[in-house]
Protein backbone atom coordinates (compact mmCIF):
# COMPACT_ATOMS: atom_id res chain seq x y z
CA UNK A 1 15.64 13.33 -10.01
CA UNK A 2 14.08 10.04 -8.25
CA UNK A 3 10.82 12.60 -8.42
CA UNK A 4 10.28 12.42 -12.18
CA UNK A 5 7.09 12.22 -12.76
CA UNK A 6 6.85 10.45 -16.59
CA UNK A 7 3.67 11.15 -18.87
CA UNK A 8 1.44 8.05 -19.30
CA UNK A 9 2.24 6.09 -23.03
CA UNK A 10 6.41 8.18 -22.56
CA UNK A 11 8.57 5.52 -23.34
CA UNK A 12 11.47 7.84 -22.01
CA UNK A 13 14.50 6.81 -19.79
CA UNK A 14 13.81 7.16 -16.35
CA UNK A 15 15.33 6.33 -12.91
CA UNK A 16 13.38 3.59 -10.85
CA UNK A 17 12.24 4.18 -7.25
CA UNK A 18 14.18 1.89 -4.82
CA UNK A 19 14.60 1.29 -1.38
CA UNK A 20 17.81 3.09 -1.87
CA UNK A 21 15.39 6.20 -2.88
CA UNK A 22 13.34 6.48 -0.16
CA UNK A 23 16.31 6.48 2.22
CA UNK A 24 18.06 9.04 0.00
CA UNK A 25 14.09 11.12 0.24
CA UNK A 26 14.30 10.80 3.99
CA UNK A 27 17.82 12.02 4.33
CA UNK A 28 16.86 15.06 1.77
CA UNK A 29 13.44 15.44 3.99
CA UNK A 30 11.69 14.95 0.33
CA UNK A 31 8.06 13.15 2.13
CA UNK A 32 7.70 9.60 0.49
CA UNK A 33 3.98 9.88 -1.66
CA UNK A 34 2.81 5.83 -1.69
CA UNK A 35 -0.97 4.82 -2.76
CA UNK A 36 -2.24 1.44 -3.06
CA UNK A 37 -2.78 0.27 -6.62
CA UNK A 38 -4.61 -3.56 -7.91
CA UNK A 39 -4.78 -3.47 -11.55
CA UNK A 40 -2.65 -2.18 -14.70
CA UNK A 41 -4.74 0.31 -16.08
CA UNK A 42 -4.60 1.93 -12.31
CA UNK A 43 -1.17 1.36 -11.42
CA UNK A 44 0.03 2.95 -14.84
CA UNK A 45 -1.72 6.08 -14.09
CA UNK A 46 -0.77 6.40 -10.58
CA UNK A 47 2.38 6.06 -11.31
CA UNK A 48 2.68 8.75 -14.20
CA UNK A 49 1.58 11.05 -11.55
CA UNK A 50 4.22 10.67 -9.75
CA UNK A 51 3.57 8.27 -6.70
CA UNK A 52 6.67 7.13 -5.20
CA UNK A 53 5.18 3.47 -4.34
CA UNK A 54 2.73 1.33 -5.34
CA UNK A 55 1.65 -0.86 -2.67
CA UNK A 56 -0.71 -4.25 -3.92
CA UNK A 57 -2.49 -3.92 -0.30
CA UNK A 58 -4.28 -6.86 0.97
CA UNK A 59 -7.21 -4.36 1.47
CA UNK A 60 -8.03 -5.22 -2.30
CA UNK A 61 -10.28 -7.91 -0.09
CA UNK A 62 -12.08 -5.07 0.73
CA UNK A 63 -11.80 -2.49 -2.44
CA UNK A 64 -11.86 -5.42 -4.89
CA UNK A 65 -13.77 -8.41 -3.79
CA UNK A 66 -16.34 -6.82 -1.62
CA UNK A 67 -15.45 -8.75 2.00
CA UNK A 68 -15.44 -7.14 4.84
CA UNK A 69 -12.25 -7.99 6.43
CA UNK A 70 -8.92 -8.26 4.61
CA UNK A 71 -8.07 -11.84 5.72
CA UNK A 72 -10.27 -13.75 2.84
CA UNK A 73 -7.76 -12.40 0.23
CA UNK A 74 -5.13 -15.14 -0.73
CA UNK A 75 -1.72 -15.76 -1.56
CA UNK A 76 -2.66 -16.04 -5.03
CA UNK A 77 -4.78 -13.28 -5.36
CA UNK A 78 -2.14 -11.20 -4.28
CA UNK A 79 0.58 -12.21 -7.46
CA UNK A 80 -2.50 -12.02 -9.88
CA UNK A 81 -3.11 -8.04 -8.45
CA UNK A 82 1.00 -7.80 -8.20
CA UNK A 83 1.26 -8.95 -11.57
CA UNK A 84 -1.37 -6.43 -13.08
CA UNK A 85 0.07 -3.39 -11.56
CA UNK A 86 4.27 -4.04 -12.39
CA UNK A 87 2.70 -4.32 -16.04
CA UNK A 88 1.74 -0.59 -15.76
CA UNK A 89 4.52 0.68 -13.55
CA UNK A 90 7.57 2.30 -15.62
CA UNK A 91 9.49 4.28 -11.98
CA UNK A 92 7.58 3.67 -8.90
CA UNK A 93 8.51 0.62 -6.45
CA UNK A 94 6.27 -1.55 -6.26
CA UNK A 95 5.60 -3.76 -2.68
CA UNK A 96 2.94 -6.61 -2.23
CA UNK A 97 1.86 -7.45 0.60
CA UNK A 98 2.10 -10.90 1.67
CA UNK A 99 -1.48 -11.95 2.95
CA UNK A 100 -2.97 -13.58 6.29
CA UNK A 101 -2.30 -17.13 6.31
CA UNK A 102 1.08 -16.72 3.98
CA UNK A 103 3.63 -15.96 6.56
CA UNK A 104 2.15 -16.73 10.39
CA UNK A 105 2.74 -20.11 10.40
CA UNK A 106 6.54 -20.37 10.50
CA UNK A 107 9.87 -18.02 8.89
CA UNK A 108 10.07 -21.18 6.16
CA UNK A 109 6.37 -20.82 5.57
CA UNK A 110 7.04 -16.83 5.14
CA UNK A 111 10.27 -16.81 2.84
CA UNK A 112 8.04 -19.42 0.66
CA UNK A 113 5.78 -17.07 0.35
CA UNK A 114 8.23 -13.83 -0.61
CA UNK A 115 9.81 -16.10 -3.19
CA UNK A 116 6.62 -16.64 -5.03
CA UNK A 117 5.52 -13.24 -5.14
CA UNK A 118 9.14 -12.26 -6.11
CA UNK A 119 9.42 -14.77 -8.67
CA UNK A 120 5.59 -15.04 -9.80
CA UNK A 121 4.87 -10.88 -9.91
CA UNK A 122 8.05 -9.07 -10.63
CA UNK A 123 7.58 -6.97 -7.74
CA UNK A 124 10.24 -4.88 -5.94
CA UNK A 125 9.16 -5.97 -2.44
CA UNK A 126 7.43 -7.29 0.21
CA UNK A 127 5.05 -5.91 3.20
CA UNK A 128 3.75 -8.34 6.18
CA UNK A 129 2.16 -6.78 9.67
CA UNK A 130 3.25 -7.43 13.18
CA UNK A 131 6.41 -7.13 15.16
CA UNK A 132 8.30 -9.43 17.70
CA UNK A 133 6.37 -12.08 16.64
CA UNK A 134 7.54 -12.09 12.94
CA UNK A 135 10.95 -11.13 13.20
CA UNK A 136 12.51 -13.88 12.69
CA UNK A 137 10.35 -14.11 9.10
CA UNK A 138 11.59 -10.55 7.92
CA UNK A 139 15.32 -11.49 9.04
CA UNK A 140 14.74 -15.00 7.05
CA UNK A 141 13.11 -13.22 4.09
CA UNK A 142 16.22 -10.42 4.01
CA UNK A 143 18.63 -13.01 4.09
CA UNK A 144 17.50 -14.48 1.11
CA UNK A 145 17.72 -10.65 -0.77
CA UNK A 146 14.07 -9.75 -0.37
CA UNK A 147 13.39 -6.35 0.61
CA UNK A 148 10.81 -6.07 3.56
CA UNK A 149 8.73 -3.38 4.36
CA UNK A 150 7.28 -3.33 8.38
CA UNK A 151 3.38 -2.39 9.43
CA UNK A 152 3.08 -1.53 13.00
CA UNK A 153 0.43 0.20 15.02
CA UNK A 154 -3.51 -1.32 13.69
CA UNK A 155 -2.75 -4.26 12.09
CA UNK A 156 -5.69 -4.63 9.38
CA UNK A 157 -5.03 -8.85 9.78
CA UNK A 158 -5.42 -8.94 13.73
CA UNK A 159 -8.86 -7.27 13.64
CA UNK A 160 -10.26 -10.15 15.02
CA UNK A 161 -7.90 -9.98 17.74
CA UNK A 162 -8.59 -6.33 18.45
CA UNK A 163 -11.99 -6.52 18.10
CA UNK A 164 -12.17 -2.34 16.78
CA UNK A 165 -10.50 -0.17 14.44
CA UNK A 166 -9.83 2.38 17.29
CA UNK A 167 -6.67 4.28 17.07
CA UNK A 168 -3.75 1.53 19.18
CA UNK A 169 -0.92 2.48 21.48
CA UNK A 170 -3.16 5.37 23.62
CA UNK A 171 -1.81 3.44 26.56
CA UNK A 172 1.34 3.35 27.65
CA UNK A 173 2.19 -0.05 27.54
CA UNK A 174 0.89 -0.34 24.13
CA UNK A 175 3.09 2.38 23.07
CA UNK A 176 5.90 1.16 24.78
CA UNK A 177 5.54 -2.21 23.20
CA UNK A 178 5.32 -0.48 19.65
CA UNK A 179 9.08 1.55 20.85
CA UNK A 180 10.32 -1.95 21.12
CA UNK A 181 8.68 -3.48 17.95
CA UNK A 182 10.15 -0.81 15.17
CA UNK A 183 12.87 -1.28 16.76
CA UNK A 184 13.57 -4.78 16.45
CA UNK A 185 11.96 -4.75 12.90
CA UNK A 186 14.90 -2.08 12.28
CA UNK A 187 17.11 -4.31 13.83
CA UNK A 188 16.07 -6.86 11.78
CA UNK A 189 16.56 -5.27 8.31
CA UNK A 190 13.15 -3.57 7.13
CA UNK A 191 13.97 -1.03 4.65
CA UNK A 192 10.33 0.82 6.25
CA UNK A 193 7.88 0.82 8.57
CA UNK A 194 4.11 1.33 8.30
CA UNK A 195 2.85 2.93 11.29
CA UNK A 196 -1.02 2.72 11.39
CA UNK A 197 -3.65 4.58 13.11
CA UNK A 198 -1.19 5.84 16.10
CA UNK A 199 -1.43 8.53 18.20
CA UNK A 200 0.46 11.76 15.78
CA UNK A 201 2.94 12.27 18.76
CA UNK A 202 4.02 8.87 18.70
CA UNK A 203 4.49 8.33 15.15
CA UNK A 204 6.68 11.50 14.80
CA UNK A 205 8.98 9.90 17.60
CA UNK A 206 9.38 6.62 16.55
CA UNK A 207 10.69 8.60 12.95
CA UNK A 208 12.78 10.42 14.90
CA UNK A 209 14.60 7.26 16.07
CA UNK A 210 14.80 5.40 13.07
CA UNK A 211 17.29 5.26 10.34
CA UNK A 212 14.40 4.07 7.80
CA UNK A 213 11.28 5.52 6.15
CA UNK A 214 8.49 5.75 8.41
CA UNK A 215 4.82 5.78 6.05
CA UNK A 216 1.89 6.97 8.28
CA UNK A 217 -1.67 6.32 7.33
CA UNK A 218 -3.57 7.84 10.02
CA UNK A 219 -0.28 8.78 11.92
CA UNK A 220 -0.09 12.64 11.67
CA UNK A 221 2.46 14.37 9.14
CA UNK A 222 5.36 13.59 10.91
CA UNK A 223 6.50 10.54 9.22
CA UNK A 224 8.73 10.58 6.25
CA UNK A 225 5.90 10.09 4.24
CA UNK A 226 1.77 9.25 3.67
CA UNK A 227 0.01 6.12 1.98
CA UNK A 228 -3.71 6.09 1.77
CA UNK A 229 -5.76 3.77 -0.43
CA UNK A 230 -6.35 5.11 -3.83
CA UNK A 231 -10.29 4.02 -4.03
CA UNK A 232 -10.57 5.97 -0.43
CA UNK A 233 -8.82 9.25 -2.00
CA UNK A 234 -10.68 9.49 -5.44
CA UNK A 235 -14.10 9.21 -3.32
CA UNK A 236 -14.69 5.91 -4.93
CA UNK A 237 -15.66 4.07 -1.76
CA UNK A 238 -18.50 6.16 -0.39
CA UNK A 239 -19.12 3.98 2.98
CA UNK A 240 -15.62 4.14 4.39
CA UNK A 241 -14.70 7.88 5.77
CA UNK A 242 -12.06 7.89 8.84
CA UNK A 243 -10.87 10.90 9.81
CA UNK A 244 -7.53 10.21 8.19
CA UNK A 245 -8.71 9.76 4.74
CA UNK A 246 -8.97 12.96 2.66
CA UNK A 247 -11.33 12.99 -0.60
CA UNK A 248 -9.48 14.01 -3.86
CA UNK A 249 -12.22 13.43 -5.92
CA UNK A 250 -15.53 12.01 -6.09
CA UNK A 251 -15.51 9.93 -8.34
CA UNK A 252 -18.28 7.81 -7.56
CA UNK A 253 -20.55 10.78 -8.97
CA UNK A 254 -18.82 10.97 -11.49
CA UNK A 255 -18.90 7.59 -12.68
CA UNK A 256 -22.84 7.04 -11.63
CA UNK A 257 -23.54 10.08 -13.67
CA UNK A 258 -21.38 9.24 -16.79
CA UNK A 259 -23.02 5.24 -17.29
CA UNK A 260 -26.43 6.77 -16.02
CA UNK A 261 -26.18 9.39 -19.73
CA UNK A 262 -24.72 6.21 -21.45
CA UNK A 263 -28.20 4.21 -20.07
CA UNK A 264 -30.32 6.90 -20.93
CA UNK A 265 -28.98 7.47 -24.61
CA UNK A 266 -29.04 3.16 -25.27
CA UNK A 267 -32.95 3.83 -23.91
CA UNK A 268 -33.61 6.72 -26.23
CA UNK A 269 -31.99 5.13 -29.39
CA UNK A 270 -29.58 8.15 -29.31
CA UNK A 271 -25.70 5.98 -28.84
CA UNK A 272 -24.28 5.05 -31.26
CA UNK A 273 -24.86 7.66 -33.72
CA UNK A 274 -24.60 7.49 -37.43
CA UNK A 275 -21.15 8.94 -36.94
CA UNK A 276 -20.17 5.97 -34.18
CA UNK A 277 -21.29 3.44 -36.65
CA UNK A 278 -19.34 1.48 -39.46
């Protein structure tokens, strides 16, 4: 089953994720489970629990290095996260997303850029944001046997442009733009589109008329399947909380808690013990 979920350390046989799967989960109606991962230890738990994909986000700008926008990261950043999480990934798919800066500047700039990560990282895939506009980047990149995965809807990389974090394509001609956009990234080869912060109606329509995984974030439950990022859902980052992000944990108490007992025992003379010494 492409849902075997493999305990951490198991060194058993088991069958990889691919962009074949997640068409073969959409056709089945099986919802795609995807969480951003930056780092081995991370990515090799995640992915013993059963996450479909791993997605090295760009938002390790945020989650990772503190800024407060996602276009600081770097190309190179990006293959030294990619490279940390394939290390701990045994069956999900693993997709990287290709940074601002690595792919606007022309389709030879962008298929530079997919090569590296492909060659550098071991990765399974790439992600880059936008639609019309970059086209003729995702056809370049597929040509040359890259997968690509689409993000449509709020594009974490145009914030600037946007100027908010509201929730795009209210309007009507926003919307209508969007239509046209999947489309022409379907056209062009994307084995799935990202829709972001769109309106629930509109996100279950657009999956409706595509033949490829839609992954909402923000987009209602009716796309073919959910990605959040993993600091947001273990309650790790205690500033961001959208309405779309649901707290599995809270981890950030648990963690403050746990080294404030290992402070107070250093203090106290109490760690290590005579039995936690040589």
């Amino acid at each position: 089953m492409s849902t075997q979920t493999v305990p951490v350390g198991t060194a058993a046989e088991v069958r990889r994720v691919t962009t074949q799967t997640l068409q073969e989960m959409r056709a089945e109606g099986t919802p795609v489970a995807m969480l951003t991962a930056y780092d081995y230890t991370s990515a090799r738990l995640l992915d013993a629990a059963g996450v479909d994909v791993l997605l090295v986000g760009d938002s390790a700008s945020n989650v990772m290095a503190g800024h407060e926008t996602t276009l600081p990261i770097t190309l190179d950043h990006m293959i030294y996260h990619a490279q940390c999480v394939v290390r701990g990934v045994q069956r999900a798919l693993v997709v990287v997303d290709l940074p601002f800066g690595s792919y606007q500047g022309s389709s030879r700039e962008a298929l530079r850029s997919a090569i590296r990560v492909m060659k550098e990282t071991g990765a399974h895939a790439v992600k880059l944001e936008g639609g019309a506009a970059v086209v003729g980047s995702v056809r370049r990149i597929i040509d040359a046997g890259i997968p690509v995965m689409g993000h449509l809807g709020l594009t974490p990389q145009s914030i600037y442009k946007f100027g908010t974090y509201k929730v795009r394509a209210r309007d009507e001609d926003e919307a209508v733009t969007l239509r046209e956009d999947v489309l022409k990234l379907e056209r062009a080869g994307v084995f799935g589109v990202v829709l972001e912060k769109i309106p629930a109606a509109l996100a279950a329509e657009l999956t409706q008329s595509l033949t490829v995984p839609t992954i909402g974030i923000g987009a209602g439950a009716g796309c073919s399947g959910q990605v959040l990022v993993t600091h947001d859902l273990l309650g790790l980052t205690q500033d961001f909380n959208p309405r779309f992000v649901r707290h599995y944990a809270d981890l950030a108490e648990t963690v403050t808690g746990a080294v404030g007992r290992y402070v107070t025992d250093v203090r106290a003379g109490a760690f290590p013990s005579a039995d936690e010494s040589y």
